[in-house]
PDB file of N, CA and C in Angstrom:
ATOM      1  N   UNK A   1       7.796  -3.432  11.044  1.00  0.00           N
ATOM      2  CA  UNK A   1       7.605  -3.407   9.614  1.00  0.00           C
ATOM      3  C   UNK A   1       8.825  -4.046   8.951  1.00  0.00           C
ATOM      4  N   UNK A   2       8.614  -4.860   7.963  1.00  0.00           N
ATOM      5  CA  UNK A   2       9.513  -5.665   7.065  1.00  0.00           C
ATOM      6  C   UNK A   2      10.501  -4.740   6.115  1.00  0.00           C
ATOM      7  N   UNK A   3      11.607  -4.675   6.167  1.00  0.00           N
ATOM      8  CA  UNK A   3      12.041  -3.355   5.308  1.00  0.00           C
ATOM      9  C   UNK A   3      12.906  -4.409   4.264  1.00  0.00           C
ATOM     10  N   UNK A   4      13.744  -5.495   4.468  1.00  0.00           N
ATOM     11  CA  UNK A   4      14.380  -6.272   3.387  1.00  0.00           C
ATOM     12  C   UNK A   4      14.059  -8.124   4.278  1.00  0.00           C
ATOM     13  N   UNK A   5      14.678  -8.288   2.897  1.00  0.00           N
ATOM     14  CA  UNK A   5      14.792 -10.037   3.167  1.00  0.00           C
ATOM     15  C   UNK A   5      15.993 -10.510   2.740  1.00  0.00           C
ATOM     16  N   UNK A   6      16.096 -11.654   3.652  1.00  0.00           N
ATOM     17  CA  UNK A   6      17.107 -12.187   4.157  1.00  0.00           C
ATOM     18  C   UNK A   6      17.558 -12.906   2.746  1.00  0.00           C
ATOM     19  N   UNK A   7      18.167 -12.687   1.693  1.00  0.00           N
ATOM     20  CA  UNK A   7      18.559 -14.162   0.630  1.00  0.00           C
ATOM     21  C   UNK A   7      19.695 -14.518   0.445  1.00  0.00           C
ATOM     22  N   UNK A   8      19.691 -16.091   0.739  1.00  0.00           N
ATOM     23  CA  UNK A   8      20.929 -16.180   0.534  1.00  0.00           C
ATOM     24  C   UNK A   8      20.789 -17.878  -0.417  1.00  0.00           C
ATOM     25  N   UNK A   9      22.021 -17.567  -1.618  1.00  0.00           N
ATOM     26  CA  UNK A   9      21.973 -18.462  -2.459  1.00  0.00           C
ATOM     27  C   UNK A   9      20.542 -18.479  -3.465  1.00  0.00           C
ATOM     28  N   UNK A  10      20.064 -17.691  -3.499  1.00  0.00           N
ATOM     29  CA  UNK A  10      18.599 -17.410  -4.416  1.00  0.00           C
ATOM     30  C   UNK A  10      17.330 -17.635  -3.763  1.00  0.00           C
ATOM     31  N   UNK A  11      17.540 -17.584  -2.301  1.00  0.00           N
ATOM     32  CA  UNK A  11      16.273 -18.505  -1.524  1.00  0.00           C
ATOM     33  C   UNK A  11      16.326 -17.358  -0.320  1.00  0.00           C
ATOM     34  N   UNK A  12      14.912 -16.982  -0.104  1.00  0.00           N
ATOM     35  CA  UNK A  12      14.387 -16.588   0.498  1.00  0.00           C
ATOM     36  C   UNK A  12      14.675 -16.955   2.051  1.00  0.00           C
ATOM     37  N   UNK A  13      15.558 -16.556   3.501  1.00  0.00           N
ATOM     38  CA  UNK A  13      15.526 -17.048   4.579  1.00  0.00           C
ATOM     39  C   UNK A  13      15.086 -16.109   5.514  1.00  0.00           C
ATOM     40  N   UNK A  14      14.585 -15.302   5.547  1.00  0.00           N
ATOM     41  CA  UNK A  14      13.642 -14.479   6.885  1.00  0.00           C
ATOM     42  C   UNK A  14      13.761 -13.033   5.862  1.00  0.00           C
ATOM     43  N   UNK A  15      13.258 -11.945   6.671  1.00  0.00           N
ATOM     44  CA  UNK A  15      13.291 -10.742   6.853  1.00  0.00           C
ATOM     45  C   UNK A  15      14.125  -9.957   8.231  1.00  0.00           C
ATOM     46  N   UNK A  16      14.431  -8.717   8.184  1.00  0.00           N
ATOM     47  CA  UNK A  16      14.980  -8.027   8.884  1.00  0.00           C
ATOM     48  C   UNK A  16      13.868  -6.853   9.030  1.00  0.00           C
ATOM     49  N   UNK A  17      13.610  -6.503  10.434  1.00  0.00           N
ATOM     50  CA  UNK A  17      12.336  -5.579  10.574  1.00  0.00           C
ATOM     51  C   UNK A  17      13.154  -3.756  10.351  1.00  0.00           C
ATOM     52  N   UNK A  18      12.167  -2.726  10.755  1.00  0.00           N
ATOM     53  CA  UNK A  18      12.977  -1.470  10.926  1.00  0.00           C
ATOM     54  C   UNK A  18      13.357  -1.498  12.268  1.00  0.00           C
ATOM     55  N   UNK A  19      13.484  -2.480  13.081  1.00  0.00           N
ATOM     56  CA  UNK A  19      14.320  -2.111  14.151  1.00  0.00           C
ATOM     57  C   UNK A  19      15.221  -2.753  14.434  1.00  0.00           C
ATOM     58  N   UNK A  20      15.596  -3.274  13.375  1.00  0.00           N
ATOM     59  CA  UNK A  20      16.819  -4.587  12.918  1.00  0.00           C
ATOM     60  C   UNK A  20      16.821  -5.818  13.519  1.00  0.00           C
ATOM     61  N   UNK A  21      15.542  -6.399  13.933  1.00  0.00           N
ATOM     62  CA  UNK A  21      15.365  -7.358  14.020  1.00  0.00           C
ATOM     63  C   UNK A  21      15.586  -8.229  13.233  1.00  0.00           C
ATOM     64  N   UNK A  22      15.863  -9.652  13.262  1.00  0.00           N
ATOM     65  CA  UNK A  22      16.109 -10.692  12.087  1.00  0.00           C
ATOM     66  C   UNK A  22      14.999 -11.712  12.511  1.00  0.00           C
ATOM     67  N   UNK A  23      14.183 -12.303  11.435  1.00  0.00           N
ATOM     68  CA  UNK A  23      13.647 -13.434  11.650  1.00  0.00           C
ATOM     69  C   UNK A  23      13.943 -14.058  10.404  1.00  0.00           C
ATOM     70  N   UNK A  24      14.307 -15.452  10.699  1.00  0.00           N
ATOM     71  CA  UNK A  24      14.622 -16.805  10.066  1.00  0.00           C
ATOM     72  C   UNK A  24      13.442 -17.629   9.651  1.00  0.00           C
ATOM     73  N   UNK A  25      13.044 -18.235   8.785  1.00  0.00           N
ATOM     74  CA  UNK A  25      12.081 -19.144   8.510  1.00  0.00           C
ATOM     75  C   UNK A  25      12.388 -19.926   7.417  1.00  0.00           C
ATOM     76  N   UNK A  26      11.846 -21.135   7.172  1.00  0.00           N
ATOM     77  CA  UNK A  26      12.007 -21.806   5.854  1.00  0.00           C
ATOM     78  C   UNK A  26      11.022 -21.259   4.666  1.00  0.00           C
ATOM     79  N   UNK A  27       9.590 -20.234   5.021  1.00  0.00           N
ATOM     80  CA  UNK A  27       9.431 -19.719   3.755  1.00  0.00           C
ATOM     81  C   UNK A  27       8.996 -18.503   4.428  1.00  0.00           C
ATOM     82  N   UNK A  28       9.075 -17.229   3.403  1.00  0.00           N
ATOM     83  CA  UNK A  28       8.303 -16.339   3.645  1.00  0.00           C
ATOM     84  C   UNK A  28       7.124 -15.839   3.071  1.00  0.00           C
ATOM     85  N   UNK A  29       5.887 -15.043   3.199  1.00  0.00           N
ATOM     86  CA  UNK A  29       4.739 -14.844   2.682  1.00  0.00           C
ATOM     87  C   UNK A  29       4.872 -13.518   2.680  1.00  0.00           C
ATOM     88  N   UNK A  30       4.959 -12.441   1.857  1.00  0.00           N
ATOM     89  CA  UNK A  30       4.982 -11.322   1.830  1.00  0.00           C
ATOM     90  C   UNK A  30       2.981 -10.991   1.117  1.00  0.00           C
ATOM     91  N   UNK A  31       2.844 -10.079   2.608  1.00  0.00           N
ATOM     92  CA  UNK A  31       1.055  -9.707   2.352  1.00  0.00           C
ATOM     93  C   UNK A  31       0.840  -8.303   2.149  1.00  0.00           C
ATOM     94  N   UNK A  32       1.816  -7.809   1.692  1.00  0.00           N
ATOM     95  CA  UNK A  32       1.666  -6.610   1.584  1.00  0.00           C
ATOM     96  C   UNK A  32       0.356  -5.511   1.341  1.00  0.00           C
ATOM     97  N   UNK A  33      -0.593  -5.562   0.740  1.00  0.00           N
ATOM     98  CA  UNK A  33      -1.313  -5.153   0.074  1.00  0.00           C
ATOM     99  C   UNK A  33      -1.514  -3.706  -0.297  1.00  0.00           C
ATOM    100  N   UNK A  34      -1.624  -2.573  -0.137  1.00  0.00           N
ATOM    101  CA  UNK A  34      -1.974  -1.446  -0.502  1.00  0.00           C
ATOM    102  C   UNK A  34      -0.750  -0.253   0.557  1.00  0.00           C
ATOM    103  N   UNK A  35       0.155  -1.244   0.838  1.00  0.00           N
ATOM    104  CA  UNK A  35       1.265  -0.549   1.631  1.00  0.00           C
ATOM    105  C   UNK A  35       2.304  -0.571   1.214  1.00  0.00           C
ATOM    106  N   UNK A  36       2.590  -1.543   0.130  1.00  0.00           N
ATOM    107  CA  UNK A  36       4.013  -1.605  -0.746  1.00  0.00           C
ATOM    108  C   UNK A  36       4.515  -0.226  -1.635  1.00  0.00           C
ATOM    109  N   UNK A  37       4.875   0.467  -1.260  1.00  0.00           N
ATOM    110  CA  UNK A  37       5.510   1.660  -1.809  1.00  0.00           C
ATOM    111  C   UNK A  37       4.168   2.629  -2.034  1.00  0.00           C
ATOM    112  N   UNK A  38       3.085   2.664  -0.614  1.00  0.00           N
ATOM    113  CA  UNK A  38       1.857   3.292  -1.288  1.00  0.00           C
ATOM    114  C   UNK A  38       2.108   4.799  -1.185  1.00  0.00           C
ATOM    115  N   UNK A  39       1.166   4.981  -2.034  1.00  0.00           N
ATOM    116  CA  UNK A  39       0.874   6.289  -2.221  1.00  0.00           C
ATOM    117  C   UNK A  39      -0.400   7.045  -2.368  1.00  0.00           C
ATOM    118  N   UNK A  40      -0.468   8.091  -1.902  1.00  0.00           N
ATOM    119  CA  UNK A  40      -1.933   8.386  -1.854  1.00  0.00           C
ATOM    120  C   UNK A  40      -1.984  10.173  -2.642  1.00  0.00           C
ATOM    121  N   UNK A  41      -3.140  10.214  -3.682  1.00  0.00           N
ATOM    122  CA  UNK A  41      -2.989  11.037  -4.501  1.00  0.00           C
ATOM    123  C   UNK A  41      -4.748  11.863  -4.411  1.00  0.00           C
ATOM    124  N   UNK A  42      -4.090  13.095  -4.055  1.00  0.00           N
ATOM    125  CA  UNK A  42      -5.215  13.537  -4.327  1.00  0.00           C
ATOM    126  C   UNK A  42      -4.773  15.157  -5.292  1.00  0.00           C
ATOM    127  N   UNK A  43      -5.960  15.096  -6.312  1.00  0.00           N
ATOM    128  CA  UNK A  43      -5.345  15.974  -7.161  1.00  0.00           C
ATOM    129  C   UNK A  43      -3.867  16.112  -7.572  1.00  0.00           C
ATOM    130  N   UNK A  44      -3.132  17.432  -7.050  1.00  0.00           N
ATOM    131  CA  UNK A  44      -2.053  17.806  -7.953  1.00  0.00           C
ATOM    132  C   UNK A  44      -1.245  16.948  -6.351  1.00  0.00           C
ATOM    133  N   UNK A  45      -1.530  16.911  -5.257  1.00  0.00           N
ATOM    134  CA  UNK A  45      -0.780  16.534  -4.016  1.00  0.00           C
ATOM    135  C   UNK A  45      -0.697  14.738  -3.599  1.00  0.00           C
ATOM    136  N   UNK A  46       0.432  14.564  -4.380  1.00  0.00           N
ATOM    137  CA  UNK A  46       1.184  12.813  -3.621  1.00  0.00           C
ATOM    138  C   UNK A  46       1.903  12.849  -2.707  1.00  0.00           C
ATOM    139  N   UNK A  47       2.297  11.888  -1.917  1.00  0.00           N
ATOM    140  CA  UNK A  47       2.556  11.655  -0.472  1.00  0.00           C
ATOM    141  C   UNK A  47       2.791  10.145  -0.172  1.00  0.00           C
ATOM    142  N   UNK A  48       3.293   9.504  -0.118  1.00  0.00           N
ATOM    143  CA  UNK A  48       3.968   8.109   0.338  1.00  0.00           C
ATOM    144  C   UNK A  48       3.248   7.837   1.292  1.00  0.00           C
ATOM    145  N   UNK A  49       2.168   6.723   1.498  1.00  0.00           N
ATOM    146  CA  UNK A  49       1.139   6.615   2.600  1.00  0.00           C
ATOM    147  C   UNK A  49       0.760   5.579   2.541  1.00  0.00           C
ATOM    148  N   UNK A  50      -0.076   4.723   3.685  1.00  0.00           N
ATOM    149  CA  UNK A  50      -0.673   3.747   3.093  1.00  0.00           C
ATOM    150  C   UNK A  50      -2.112   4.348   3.212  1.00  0.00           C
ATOM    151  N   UNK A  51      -3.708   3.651   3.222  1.00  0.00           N
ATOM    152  CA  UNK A  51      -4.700   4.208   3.707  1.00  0.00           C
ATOM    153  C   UNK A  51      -4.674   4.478   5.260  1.00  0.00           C
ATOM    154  N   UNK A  52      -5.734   5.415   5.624  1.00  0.00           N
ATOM    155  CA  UNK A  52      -5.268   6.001   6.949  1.00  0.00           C
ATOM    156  C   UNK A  52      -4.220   6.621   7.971  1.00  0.00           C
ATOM    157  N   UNK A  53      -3.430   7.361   6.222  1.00  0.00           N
ATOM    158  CA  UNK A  53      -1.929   7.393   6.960  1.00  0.00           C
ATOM    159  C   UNK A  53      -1.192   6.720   7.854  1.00  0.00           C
ATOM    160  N   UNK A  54      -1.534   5.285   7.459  1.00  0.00           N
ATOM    161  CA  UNK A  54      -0.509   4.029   7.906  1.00  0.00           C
ATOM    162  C   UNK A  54       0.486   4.672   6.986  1.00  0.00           C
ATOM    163  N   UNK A  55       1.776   4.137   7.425  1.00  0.00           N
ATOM    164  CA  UNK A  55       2.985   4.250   6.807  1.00  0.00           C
ATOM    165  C   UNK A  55       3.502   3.014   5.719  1.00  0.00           C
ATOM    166  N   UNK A  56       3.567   3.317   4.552  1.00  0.00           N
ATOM    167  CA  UNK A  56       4.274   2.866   3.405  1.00  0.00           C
ATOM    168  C   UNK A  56       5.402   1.818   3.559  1.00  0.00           C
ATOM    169  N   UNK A  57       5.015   1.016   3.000  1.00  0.00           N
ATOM    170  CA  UNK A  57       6.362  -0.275   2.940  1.00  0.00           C
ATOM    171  C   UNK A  57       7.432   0.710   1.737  1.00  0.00           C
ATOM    172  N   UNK A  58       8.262   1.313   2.008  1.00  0.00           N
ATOM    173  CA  UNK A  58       8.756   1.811   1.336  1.00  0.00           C
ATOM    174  C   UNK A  58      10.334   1.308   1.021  1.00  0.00           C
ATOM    175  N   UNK A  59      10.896   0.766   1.952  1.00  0.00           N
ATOM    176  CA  UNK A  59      12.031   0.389   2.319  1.00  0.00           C
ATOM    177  C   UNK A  59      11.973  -0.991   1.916  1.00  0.00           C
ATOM    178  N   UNK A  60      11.201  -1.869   1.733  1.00  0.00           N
ATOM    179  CA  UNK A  60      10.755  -3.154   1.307  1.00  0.00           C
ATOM    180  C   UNK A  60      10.821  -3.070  -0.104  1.00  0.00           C
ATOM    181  N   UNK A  61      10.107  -2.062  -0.639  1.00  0.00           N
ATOM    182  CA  UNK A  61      10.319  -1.786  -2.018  1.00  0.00           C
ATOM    183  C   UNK A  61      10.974  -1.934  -2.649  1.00  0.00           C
ATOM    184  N   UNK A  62      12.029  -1.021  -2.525  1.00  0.00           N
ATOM    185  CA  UNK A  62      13.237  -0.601  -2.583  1.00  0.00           C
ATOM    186  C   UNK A  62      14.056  -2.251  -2.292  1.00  0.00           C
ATOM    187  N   UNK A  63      14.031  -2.757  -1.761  1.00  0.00           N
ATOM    188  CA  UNK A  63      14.840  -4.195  -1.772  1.00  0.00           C
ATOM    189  C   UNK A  63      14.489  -5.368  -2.576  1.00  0.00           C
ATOM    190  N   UNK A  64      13.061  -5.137  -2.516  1.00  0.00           N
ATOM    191  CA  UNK A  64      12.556  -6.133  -3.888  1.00  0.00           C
ATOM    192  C   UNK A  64      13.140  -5.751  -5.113  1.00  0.00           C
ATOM    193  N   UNK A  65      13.255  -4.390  -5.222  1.00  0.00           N
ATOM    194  CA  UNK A  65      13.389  -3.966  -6.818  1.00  0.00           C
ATOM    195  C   UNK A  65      14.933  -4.186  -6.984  1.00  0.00           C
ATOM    196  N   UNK A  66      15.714  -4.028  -5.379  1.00  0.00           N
ATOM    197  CA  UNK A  66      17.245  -4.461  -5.828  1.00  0.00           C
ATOM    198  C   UNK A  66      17.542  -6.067  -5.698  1.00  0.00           C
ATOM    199  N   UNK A  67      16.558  -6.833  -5.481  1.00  0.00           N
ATOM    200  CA  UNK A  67      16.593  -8.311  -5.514  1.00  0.00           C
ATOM    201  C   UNK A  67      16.119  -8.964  -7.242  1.00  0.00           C
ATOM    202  N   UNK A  68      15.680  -7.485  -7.845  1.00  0.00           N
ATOM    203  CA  UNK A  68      15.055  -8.254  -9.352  1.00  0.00           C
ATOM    204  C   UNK A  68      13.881  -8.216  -9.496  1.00  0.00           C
ATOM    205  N   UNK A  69      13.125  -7.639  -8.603  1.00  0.00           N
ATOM    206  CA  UNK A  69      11.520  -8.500  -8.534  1.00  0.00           C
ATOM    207  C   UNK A  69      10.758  -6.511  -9.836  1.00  0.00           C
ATOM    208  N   UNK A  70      10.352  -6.646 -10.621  1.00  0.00           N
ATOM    209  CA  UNK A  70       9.253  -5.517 -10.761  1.00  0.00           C
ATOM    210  C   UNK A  70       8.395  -5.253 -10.350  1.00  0.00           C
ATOM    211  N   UNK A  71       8.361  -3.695  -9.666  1.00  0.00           N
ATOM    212  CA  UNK A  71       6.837  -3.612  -8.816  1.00  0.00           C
ATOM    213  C   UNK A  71       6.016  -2.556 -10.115  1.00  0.00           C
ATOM    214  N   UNK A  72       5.008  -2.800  -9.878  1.00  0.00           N
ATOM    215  CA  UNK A  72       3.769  -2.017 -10.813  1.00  0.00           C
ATOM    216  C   UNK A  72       2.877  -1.536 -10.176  1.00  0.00           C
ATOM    217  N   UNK A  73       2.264  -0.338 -10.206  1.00  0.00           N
ATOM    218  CA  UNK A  73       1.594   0.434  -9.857  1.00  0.00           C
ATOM    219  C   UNK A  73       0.179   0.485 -10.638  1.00  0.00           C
ATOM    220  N   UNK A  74      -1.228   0.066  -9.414  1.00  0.00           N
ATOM    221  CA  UNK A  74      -2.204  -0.254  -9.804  1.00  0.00           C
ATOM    222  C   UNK A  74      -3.146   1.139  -9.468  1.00  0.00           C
ATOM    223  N   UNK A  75      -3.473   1.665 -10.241  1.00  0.00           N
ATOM    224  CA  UNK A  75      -4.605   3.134  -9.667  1.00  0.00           C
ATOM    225  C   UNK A  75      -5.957   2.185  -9.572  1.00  0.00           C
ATOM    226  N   UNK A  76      -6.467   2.048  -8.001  1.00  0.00           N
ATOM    227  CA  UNK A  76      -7.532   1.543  -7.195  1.00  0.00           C
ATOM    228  C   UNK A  76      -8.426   2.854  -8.154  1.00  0.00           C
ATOM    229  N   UNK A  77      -8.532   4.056  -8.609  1.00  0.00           N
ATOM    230  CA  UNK A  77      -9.766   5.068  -8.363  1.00  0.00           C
ATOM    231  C   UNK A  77     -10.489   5.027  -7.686  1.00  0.00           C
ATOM    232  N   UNK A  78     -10.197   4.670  -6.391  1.00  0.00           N
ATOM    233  CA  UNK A  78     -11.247   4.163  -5.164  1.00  0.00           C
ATOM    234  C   UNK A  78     -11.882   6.166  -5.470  1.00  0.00           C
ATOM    235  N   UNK A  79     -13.261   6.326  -5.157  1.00  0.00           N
ATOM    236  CA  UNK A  79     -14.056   7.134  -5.212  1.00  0.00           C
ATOM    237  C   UNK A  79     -13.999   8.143  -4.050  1.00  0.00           C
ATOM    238  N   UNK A  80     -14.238   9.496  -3.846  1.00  0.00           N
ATOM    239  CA  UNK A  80     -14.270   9.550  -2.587  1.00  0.00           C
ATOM    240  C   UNK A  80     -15.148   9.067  -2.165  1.00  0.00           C
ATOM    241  N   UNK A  81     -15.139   9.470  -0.774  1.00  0.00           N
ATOM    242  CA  UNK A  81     -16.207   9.127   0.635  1.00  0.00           C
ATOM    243  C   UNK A  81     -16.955   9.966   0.993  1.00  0.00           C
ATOM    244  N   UNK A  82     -18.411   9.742   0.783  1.00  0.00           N
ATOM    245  CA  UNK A  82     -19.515  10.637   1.115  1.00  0.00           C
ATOM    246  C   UNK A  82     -20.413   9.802   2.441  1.00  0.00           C
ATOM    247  N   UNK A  83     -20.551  11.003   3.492  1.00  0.00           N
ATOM    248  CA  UNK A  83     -21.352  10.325   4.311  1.00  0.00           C
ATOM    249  C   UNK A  83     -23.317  10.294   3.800  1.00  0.00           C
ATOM    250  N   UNK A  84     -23.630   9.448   3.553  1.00  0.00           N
ATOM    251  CA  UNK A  84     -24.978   9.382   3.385  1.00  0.00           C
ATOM    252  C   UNK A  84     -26.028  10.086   3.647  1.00  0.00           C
ATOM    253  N   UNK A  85     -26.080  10.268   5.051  1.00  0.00           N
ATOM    254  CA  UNK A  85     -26.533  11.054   5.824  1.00  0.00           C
ATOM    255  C   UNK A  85     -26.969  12.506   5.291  1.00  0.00           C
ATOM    256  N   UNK A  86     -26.101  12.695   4.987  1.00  0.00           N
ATOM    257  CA  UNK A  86     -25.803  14.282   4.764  1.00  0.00           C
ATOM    258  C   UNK A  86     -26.412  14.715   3.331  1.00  0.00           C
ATOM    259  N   UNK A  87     -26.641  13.552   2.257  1.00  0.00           N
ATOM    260  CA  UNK A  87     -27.413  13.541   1.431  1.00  0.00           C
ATOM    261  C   UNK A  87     -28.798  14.209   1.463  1.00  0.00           C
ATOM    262  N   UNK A  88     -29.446  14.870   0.558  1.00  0.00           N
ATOM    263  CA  UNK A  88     -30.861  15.262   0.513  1.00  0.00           C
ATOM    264  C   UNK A  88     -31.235  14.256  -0.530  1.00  0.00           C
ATOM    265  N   UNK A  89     -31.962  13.094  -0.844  1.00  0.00           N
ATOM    266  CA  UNK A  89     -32.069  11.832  -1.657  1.00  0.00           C
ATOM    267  C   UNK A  89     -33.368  12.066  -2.461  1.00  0.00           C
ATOM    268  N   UNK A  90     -34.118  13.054  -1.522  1.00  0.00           N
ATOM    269  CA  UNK A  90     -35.549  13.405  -2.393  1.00  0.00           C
ATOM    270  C   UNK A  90     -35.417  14.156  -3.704  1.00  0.00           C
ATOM    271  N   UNK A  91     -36.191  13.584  -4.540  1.00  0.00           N
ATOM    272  CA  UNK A  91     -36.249  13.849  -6.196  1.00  0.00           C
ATOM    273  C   UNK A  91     -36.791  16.017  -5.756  1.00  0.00           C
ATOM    274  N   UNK A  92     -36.307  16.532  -7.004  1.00  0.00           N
ATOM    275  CA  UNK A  92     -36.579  17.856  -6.560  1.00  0.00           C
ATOM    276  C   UNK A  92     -37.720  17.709  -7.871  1.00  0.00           C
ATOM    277  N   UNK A  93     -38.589  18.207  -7.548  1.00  0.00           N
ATOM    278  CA  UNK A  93     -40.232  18.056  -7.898  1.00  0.00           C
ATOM    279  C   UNK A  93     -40.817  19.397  -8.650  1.00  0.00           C
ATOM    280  N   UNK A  94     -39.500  20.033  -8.500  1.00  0.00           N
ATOM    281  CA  UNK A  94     -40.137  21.172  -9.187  1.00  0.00           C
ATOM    282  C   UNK A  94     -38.999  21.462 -10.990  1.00  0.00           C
ATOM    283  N   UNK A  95     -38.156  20.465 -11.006  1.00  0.00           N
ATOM    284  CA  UNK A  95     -37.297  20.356 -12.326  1.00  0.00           C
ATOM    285  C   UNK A  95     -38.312  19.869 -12.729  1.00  0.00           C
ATOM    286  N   UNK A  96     -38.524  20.068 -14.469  1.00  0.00           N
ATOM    287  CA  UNK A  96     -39.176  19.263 -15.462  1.00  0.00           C
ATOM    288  C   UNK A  96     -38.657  18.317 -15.887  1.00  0.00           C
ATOM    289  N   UNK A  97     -39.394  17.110 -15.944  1.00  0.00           N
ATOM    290  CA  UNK A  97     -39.481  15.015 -16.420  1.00  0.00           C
ATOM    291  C   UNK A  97     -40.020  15.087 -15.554  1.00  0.00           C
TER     292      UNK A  97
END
């Protein structure tokens, strides 16, 4: 996992992983998507997560925001998850309409 990047002189030259790896490149692509400082909220209980309790770019975060960059926080309201199945779908026939 990507925890900072490498800059030097205002330019982007690799990342450093969490196991202090260094990689060098002439550009980088940061793909973060739903792991950049995620969080997962249910009701009154938050928790630093990504989906599937993947683990949170959290440490990445945290270096963008000390490199200048603003991060913003998007609420998905992704819905819960109902299995279908388990549905009874038939109209109840004995309510009036």
């Amino acid at each position: 996992m990507v925890e900072r990047l490498i800059v030097e002189d205002g330019v982007c030259k690799g990342v450093v992983t969490a196991t202090g790896a260094e990689y060098h490149a002439k550009a980088v692509v940061l793909t973060t998507g739903v792991y950049l400082k995620g969080k997962i909220i249910i009701g009154d209980l938050q928790y630093e997560s990504g989906p599937n309790n993947m683990q949170a770019s959290v440490k990445l975060s945290d270096n963008l925001k000390e490199l200048g960059f603003d991060l913003v926080r998007f609420k998905t309201g992704t819905p819960p998850r109902v299995n279908g199945r388990t549905i009874d779908l038939r109209q109840n026939r004995n309510s009036a309409g």
